[in-house]
PDB file of N, CA and C in Angstrom:
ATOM      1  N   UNK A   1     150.533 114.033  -3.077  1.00  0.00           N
ATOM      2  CA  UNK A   1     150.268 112.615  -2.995  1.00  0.00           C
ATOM      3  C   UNK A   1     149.427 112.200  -4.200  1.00  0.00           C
ATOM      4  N   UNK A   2     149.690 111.339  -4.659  1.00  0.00           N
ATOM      5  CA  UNK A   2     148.502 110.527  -5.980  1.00  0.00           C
ATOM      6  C   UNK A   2     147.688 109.733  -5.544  1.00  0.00           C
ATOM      7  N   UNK A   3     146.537 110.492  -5.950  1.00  0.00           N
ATOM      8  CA  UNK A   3     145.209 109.929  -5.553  1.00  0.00           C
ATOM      9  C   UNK A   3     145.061 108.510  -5.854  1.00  0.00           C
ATOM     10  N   UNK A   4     145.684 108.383  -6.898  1.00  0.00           N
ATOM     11  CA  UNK A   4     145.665 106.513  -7.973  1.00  0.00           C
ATOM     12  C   UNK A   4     146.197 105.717  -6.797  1.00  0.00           C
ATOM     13  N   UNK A   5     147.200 105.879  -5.703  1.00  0.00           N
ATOM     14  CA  UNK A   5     147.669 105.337  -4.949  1.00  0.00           C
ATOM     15  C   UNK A   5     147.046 105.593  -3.637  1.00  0.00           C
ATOM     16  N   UNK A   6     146.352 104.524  -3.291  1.00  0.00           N
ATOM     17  CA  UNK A   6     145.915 104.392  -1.684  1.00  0.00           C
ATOM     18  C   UNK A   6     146.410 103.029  -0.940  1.00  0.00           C
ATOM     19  N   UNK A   7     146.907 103.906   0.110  1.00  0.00           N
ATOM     20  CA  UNK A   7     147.458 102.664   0.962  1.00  0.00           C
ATOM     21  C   UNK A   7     146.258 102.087   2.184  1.00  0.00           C
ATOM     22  N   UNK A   8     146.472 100.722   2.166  1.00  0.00           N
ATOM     23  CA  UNK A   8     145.142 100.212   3.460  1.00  0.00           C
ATOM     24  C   UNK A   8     145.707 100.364   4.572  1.00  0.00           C
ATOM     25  N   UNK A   9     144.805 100.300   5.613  1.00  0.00           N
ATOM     26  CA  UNK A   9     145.702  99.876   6.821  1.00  0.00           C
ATOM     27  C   UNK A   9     145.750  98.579   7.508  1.00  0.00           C
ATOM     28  N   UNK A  10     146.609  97.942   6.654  1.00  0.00           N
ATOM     29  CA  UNK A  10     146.686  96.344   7.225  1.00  0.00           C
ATOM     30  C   UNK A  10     147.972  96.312   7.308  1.00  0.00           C
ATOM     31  N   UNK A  11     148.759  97.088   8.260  1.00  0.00           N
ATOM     32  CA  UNK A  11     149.990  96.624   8.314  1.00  0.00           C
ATOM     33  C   UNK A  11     150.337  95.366   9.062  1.00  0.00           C
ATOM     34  N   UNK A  12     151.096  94.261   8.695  1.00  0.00           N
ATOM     35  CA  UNK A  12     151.317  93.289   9.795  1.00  0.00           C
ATOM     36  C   UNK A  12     153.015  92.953   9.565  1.00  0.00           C
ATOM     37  N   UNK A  13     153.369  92.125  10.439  1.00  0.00           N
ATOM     38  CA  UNK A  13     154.614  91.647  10.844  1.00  0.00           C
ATOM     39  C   UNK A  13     154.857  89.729  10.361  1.00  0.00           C
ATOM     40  N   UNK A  14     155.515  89.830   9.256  1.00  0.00           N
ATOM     41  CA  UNK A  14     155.436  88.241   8.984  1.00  0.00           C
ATOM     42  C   UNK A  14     157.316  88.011   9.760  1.00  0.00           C
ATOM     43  N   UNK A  15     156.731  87.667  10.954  1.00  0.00           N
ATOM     44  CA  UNK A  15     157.838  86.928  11.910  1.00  0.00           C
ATOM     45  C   UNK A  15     159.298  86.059  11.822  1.00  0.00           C
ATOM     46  N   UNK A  16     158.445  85.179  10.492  1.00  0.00           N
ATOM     47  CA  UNK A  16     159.133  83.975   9.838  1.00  0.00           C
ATOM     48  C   UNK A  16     159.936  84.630   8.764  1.00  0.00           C
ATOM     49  N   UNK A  17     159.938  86.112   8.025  1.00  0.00           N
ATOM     50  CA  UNK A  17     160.596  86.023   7.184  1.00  0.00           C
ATOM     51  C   UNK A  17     161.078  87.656   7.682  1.00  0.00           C
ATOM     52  N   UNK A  18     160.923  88.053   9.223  1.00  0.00           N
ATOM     53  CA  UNK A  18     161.421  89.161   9.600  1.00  0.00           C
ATOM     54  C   UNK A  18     160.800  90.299   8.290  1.00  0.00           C
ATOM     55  N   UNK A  19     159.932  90.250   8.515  1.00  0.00           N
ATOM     56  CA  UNK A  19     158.880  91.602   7.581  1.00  0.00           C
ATOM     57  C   UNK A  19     157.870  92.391   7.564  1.00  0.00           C
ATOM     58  N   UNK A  20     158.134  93.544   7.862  1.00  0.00           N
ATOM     59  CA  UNK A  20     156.881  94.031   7.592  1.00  0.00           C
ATOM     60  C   UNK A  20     156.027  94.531   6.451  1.00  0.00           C
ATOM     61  N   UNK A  21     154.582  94.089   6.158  1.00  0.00           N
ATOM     62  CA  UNK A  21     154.215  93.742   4.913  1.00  0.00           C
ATOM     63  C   UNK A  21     152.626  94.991   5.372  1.00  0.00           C
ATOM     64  N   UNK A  22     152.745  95.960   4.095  1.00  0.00           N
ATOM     65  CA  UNK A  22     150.846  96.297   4.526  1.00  0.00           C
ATOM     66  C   UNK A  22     150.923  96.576   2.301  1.00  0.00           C
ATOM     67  N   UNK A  23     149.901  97.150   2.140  1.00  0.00           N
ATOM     68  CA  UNK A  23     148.989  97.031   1.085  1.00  0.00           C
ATOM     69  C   UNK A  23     148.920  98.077   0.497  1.00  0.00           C
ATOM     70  N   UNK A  24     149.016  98.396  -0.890  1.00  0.00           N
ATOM     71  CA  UNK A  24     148.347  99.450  -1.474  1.00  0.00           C
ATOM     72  C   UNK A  24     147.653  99.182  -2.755  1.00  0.00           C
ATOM     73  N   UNK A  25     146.328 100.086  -3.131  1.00  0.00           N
ATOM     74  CA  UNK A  25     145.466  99.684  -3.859  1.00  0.00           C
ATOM     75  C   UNK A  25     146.300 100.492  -5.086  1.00  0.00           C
ATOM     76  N   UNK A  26     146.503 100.027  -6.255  1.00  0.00           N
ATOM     77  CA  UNK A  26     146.864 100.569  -7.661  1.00  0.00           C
ATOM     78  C   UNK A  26     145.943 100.570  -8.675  1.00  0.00           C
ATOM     79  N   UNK A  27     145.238 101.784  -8.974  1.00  0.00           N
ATOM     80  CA  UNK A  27     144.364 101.057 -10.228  1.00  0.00           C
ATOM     81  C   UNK A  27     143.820  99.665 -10.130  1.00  0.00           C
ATOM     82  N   UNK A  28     143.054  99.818  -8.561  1.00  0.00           N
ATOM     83  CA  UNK A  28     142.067  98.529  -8.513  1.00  0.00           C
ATOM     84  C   UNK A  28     143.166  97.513  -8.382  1.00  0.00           C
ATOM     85  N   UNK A  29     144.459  97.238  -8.441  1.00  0.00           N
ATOM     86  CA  UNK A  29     145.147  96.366  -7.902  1.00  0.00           C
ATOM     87  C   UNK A  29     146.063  96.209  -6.753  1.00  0.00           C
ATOM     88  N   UNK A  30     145.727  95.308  -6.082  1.00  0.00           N
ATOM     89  CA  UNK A  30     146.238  95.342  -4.932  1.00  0.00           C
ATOM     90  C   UNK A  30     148.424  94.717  -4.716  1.00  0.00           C
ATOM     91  N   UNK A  31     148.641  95.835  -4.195  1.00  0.00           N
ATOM     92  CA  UNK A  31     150.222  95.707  -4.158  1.00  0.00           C
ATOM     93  C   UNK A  31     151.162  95.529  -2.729  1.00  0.00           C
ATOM     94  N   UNK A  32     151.658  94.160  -2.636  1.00  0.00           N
ATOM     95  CA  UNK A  32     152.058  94.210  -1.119  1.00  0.00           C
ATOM     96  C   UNK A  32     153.197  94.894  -1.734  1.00  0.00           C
ATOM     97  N   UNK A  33     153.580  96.051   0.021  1.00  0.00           N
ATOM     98  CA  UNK A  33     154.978  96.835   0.106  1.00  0.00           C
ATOM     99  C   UNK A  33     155.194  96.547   1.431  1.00  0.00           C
ATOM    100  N   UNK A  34     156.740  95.574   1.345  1.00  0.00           N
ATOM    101  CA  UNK A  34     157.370  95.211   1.868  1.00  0.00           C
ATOM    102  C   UNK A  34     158.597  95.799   2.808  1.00  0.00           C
ATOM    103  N   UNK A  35     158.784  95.857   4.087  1.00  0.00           N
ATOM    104  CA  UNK A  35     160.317  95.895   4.603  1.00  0.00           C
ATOM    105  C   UNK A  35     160.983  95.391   5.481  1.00  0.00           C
ATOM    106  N   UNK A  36     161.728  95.083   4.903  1.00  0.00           N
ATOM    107  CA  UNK A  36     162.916  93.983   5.963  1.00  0.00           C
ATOM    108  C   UNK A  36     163.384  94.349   6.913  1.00  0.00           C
ATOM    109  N   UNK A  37     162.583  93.946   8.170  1.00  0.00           N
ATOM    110  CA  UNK A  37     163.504  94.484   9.268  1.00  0.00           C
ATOM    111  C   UNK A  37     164.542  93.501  10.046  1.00  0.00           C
ATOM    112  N   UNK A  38     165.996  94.498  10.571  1.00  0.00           N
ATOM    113  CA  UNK A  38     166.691  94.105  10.941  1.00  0.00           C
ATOM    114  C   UNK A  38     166.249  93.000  12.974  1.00  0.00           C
ATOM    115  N   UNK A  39     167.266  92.403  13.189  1.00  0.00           N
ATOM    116  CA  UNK A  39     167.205  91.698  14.424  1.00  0.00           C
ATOM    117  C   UNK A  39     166.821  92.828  15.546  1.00  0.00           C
ATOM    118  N   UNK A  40     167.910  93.801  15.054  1.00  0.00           N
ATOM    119  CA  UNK A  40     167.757  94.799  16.792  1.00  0.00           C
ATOM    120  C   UNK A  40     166.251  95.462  16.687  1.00  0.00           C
ATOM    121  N   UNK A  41     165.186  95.402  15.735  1.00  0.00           N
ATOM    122  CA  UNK A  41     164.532  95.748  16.321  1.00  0.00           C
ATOM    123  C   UNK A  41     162.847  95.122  17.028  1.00  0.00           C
ATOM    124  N   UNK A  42     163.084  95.950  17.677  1.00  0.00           N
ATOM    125  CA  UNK A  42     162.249  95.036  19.133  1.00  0.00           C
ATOM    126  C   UNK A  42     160.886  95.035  18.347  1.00  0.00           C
ATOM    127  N   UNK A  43     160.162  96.202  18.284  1.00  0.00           N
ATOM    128  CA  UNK A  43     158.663  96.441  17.722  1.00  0.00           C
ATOM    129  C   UNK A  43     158.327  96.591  16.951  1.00  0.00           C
ATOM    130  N   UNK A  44     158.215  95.686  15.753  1.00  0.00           N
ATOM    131  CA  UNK A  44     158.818  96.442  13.808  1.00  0.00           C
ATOM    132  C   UNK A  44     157.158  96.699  13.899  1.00  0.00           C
ATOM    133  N   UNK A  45     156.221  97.059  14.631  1.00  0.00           N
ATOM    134  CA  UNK A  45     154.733  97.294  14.405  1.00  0.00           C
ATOM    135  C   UNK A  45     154.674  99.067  14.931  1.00  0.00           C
ATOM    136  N   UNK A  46     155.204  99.309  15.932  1.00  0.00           N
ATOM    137  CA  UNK A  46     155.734 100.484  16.605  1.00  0.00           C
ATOM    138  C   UNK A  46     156.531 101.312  15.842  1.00  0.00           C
ATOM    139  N   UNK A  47     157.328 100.789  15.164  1.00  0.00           N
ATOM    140  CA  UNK A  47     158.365 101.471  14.491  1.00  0.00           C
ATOM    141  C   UNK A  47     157.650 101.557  13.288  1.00  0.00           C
ATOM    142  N   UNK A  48     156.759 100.821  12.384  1.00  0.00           N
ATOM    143  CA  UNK A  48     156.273 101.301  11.300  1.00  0.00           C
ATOM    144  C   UNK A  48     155.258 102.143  11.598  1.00  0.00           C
ATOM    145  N   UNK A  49     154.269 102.290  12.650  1.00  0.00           N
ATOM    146  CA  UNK A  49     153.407 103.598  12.759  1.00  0.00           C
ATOM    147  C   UNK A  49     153.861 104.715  12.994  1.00  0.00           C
ATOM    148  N   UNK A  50     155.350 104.771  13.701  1.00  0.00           N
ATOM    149  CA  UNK A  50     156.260 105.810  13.667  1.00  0.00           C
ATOM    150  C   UNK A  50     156.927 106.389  12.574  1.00  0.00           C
ATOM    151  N   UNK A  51     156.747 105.604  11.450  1.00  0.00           N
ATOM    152  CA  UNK A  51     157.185 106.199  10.244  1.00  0.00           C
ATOM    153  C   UNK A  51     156.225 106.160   9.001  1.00  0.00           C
ATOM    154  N   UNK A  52     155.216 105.426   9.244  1.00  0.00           N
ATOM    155  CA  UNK A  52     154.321 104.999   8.318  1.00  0.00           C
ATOM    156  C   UNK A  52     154.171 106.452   7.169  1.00  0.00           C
ATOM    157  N   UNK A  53     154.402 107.530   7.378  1.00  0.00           N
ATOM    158  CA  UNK A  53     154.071 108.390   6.408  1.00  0.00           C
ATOM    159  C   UNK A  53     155.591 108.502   5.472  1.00  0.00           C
ATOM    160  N   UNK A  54     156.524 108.175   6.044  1.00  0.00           N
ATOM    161  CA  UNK A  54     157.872 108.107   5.447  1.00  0.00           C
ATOM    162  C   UNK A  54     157.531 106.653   4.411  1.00  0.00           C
ATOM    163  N   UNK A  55     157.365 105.641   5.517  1.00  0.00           N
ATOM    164  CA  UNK A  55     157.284 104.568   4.564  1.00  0.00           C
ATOM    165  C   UNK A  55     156.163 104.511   2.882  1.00  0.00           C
ATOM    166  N   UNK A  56     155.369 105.696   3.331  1.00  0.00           N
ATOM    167  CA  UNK A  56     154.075 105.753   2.233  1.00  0.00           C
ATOM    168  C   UNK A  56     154.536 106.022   1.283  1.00  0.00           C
ATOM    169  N   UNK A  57     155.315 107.139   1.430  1.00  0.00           N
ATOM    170  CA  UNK A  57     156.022 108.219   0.244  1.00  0.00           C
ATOM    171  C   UNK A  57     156.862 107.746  -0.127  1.00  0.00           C
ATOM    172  N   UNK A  58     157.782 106.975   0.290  1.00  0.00           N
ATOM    173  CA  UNK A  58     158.729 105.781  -0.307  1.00  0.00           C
ATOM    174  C   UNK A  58     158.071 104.787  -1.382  1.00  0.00           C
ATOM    175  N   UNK A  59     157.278 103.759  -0.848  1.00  0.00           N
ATOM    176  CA  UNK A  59     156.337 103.656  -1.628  1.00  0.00           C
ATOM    177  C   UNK A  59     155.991 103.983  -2.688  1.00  0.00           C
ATOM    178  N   UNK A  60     155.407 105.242  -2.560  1.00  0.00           N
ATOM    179  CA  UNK A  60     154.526 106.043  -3.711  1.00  0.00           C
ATOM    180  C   UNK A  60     155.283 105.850  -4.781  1.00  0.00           C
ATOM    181  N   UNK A  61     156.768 106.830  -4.538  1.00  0.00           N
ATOM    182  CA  UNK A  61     157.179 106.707  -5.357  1.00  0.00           C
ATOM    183  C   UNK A  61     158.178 105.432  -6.079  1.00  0.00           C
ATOM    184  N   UNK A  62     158.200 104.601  -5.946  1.00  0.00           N
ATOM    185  CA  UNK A  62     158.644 103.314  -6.222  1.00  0.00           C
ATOM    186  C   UNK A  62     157.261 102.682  -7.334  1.00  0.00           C
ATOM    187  N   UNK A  63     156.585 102.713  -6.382  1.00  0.00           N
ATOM    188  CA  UNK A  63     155.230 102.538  -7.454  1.00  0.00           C
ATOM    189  C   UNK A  63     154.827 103.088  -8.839  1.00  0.00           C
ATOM    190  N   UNK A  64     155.059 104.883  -8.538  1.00  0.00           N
ATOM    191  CA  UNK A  64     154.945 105.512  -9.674  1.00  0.00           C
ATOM    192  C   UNK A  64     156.040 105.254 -10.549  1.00  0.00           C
ATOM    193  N   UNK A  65     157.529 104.700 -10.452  1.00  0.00           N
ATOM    194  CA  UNK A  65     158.350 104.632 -11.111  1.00  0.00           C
ATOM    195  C   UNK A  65     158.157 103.223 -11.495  1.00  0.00           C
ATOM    196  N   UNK A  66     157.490 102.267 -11.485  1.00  0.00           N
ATOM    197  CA  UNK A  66     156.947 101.227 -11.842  1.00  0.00           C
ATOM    198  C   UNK A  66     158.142 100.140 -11.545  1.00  0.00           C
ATOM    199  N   UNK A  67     158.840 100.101  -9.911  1.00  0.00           N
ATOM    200  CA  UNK A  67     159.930  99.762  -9.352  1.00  0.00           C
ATOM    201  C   UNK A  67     159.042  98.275  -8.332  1.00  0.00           C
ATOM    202  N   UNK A  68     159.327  96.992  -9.275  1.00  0.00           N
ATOM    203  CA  UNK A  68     158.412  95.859  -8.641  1.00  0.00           C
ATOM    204  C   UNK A  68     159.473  94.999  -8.604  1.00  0.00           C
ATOM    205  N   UNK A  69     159.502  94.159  -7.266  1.00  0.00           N
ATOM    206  CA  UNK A  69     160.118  93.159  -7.550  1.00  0.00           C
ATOM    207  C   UNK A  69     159.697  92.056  -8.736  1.00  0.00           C
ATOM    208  N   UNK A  70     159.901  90.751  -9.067  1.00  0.00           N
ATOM    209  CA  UNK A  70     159.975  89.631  -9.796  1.00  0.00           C
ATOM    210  C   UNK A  70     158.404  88.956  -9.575  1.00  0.00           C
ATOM    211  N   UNK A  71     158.353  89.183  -7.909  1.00  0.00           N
ATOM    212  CA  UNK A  71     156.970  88.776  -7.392  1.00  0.00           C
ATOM    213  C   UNK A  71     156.029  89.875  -7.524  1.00  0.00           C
ATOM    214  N   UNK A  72     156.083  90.654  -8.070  1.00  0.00           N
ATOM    215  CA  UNK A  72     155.291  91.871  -7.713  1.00  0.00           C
ATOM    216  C   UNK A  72     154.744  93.048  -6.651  1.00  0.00           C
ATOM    217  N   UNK A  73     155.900  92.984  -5.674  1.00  0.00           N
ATOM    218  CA  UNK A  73     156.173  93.946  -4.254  1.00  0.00           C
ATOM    219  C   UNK A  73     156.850  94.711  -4.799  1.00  0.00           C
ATOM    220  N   UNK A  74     156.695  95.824  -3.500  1.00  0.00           N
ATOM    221  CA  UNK A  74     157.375  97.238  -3.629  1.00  0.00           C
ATOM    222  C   UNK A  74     158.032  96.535  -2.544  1.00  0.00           C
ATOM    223  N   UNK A  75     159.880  96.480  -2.726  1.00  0.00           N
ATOM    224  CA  UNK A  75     160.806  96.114  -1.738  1.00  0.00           C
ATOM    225  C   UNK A  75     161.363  97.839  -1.274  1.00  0.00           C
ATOM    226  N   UNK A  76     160.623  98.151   0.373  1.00  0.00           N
ATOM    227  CA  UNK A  76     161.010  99.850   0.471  1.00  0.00           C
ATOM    228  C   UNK A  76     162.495  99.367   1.716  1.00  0.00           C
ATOM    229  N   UNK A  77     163.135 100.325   1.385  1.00  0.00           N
ATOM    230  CA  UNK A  77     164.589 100.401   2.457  1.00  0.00           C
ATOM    231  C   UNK A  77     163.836 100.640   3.699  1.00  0.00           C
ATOM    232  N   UNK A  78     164.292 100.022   4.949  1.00  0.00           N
ATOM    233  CA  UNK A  78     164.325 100.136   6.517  1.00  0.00           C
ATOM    234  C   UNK A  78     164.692 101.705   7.029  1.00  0.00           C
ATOM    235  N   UNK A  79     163.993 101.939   7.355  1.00  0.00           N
ATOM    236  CA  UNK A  79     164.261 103.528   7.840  1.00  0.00           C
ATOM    237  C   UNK A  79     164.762 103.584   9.322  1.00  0.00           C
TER     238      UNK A  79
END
């Protein structure tokens, strides 16, 4: 894991745009990482603590490959 990369734990659920959104610190800058969840699922808060270490390492490396959207998010695939 790279130390340069720490993730917070503020994961939350933005409802309105079906997302789940939490944080990672980069070299003192802060980076929302994003994922789109589909309709069928019921608990996208449940389901990301169930994967949250999958989702990290996804992440990570998206980050280290310097892979940003336009807005400046890490857009990670739905697991």
């Amino acid at each position: 894991m790279n130390q340069a990369i720490l993730f917070n734990d503020d994961i939350h659920f933005d409802a309105s745009r079906r997302r789940l959104v939490f944080t990672a610190m980069v070299s003192g800058m802060i980076v929302p990482c994003v994922v789109e969840v589909p309709e069928s699922e019921v608990e996208p808060i449940m389901h990301f603590r169930n994967h949250q270490f999958d989702y990290e390492m996804q992440a990570e490396e998206l980050i280290e490959d310097e892979h940003y959207s336009s807005s400046g998010e890490v857009e990670l695939t739905f697991l």
